[in-house]
Each structure stands twice: as structure tokens, then as C-alpha cells.
N, C-alpha and C. Protein backbone atom coordinates (compact mmCIF):
# COMPACT_ATOMS: atom_id res chain seq x y z
N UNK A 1 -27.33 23.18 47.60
CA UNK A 1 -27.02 24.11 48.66
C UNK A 1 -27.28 25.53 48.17
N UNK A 2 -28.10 26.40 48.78
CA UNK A 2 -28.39 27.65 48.66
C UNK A 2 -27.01 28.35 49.17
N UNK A 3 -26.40 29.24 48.21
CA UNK A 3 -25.11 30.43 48.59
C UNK A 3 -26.05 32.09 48.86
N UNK A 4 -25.25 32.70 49.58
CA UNK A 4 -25.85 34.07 49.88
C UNK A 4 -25.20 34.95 48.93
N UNK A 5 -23.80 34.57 48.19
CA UNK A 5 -23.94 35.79 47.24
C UNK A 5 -24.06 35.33 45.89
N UNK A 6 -22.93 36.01 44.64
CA UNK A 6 -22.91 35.80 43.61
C UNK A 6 -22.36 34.24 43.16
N UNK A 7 -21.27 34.04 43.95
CA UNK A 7 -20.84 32.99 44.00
C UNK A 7 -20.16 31.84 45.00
N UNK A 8 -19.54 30.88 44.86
CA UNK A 8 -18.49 30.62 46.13
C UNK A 8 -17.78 29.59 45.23
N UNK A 9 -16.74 29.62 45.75
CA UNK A 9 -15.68 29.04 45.04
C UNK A 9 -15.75 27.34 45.26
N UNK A 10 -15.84 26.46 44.34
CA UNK A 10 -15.13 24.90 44.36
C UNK A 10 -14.77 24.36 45.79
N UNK A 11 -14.11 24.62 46.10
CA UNK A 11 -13.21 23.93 47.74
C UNK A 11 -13.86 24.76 48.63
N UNK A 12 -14.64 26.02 48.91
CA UNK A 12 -15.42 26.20 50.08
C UNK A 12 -16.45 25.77 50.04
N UNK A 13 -17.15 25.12 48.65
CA UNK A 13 -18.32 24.41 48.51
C UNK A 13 -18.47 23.27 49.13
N UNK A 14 -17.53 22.61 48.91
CA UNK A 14 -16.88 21.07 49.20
C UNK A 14 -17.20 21.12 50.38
N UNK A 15 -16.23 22.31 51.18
CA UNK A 15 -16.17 22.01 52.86
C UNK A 15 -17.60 22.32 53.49
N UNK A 16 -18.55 23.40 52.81
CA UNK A 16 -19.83 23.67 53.17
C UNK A 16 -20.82 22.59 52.99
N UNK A 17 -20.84 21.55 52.08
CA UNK A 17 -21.51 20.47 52.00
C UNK A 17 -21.39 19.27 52.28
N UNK A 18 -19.82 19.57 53.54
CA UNK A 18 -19.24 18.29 54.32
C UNK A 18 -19.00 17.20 53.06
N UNK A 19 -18.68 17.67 51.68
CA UNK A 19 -18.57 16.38 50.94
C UNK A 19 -16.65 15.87 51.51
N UNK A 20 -15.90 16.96 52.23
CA UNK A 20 -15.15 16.75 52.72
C UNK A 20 -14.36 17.33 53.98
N UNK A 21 -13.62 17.59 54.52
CA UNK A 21 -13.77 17.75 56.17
C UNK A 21 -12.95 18.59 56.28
N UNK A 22 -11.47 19.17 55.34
CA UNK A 22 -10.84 20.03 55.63
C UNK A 22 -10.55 20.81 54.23
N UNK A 23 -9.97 22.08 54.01
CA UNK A 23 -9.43 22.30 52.82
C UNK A 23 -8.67 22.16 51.92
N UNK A 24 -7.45 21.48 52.90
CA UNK A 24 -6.27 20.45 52.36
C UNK A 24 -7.00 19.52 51.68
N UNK A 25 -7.93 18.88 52.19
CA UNK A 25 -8.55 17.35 51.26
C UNK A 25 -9.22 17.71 50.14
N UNK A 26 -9.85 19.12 49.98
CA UNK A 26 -10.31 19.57 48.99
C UNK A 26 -9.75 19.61 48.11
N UNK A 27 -8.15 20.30 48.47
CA UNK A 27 -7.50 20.79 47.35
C UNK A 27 -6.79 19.51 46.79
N UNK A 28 -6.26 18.56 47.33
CA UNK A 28 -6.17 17.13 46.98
C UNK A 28 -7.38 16.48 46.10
N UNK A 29 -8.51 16.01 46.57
CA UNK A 29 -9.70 15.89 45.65
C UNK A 29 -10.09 16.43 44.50
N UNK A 30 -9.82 17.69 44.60
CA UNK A 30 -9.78 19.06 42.98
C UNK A 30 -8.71 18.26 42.33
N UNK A 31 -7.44 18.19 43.22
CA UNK A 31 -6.13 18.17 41.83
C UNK A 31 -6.18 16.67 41.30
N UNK A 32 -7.14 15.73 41.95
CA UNK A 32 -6.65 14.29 41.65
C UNK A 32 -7.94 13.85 40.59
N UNK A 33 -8.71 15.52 40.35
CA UNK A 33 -9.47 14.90 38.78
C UNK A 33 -10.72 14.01 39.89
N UNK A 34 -11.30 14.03 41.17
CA UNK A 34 -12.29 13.79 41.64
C UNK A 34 -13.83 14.38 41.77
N UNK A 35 -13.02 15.20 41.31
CA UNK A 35 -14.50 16.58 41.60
C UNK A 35 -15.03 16.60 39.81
N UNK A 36 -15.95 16.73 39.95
CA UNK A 36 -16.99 16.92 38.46
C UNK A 36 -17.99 17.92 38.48
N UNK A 37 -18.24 19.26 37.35
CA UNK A 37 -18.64 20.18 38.01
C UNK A 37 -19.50 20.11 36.35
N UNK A 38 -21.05 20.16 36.41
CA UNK A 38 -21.54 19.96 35.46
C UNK A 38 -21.38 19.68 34.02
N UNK A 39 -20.77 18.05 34.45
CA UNK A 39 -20.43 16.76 34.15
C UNK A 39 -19.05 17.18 33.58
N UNK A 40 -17.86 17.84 33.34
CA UNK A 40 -16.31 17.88 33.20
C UNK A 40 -15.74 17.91 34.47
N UNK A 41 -14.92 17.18 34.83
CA UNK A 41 -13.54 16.87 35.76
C UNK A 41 -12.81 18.20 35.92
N UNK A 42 -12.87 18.83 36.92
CA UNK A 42 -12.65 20.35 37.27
C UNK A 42 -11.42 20.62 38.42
N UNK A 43 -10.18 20.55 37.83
CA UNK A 43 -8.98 20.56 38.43
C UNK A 43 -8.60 21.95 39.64
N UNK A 44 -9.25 23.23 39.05
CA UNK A 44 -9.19 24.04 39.85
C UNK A 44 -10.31 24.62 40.53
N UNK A 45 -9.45 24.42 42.00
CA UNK A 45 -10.13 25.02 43.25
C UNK A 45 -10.71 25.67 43.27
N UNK A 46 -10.35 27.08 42.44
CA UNK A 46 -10.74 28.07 43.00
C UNK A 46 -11.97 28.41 41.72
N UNK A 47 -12.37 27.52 41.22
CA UNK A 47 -13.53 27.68 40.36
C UNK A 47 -15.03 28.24 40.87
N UNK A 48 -15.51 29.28 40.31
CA UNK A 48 -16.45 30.24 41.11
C UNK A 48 -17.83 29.19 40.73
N UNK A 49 -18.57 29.03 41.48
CA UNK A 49 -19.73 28.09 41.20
C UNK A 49 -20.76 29.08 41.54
N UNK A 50 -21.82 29.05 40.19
CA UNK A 50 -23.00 30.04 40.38
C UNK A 50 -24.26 29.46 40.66
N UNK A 51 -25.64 29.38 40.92
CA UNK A 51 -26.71 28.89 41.22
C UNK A 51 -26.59 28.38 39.59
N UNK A 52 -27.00 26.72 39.83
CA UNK A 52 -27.35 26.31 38.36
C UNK A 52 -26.77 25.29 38.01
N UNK A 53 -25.35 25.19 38.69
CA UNK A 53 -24.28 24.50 39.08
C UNK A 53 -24.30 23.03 39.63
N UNK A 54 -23.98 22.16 39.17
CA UNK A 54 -24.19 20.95 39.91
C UNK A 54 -22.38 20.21 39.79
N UNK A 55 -22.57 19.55 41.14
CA UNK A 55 -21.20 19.11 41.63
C UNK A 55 -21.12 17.87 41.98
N UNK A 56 -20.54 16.93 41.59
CA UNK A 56 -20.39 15.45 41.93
C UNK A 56 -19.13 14.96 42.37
N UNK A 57 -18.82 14.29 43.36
CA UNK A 57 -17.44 14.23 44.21
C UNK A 57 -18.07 12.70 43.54
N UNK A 58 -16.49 12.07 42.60
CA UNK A 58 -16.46 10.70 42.56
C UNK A 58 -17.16 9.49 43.61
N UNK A 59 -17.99 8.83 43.00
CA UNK A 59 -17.99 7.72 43.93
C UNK A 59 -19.20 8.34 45.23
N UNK A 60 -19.15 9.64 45.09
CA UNK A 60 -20.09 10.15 46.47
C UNK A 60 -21.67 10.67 45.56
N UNK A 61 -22.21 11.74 46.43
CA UNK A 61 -23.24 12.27 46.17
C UNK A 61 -22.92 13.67 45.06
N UNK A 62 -24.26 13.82 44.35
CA UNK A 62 -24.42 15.04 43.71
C UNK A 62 -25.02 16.34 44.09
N UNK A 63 -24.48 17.67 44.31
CA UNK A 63 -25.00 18.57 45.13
C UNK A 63 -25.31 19.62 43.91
N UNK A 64 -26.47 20.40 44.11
CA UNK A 64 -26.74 21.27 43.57
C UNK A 64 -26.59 23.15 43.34
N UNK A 65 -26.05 23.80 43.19
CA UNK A 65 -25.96 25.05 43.71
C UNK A 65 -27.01 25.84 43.52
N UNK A 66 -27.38 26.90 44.55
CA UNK A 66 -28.90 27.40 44.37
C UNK A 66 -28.98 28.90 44.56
């Protein structure tokens, strides 16, 4: 997924790449050790993701940041 600025945070990524549907589920998914953020298990949300970045939701797809 291409971002327009410097960064965007973990859980608005999530919801921007429909890997999940609200921000509550995000923040559930972050805390339950589901989310993998170039390849370590990434507990907090509010983790700034820069182009370069790759994101893997357990069990789902791998998205790229651009």
C-alpha cells in the first residue's frame, strides 16, 4: 500500500488494507501478538510504519508499505 506522508501508524494500516474492519479489532489483533511487522510480533498499535515496511496479519496476507 502506497501512504501519502512520512508515515502511518500499525492499526490505521490494518484498517486501510481492510486486513480488518474496525479499530477495536485492530487493537485486539496488535495486543494478541497477531500482527508481524518485518518478521517480529509487534504488540503496539501505534507503531509508525515507513515505506520499506512489510506487514503480515497471522494466518492472512502480507502487505507491503510504499
Amino acid at each position: 500500500m502506497k501512504i501519502d506522508g512520512e508515515f502511518i501508524k500499525l492499526d490505521s494500516f490494518l484498517k486501510a488494507v481492510n486486513a480488518v474492519s474496525s479499530g477495536g479489532e485492530a487493537k485486539i489483533a496488535i495486543q494478541d501478538g497477531f500482527v508481524i511487522v518485518n518478521g517480529e510480533t509487534e504488540t503496539r498499535r501505534g507503531r509508525k510504519l515507513r515505506p520499506g515496511d512489510t506487514v503480515e496479519v497471522r494466518g492472512g496476507k502480507r502487505y507491503g508499505v510504499e
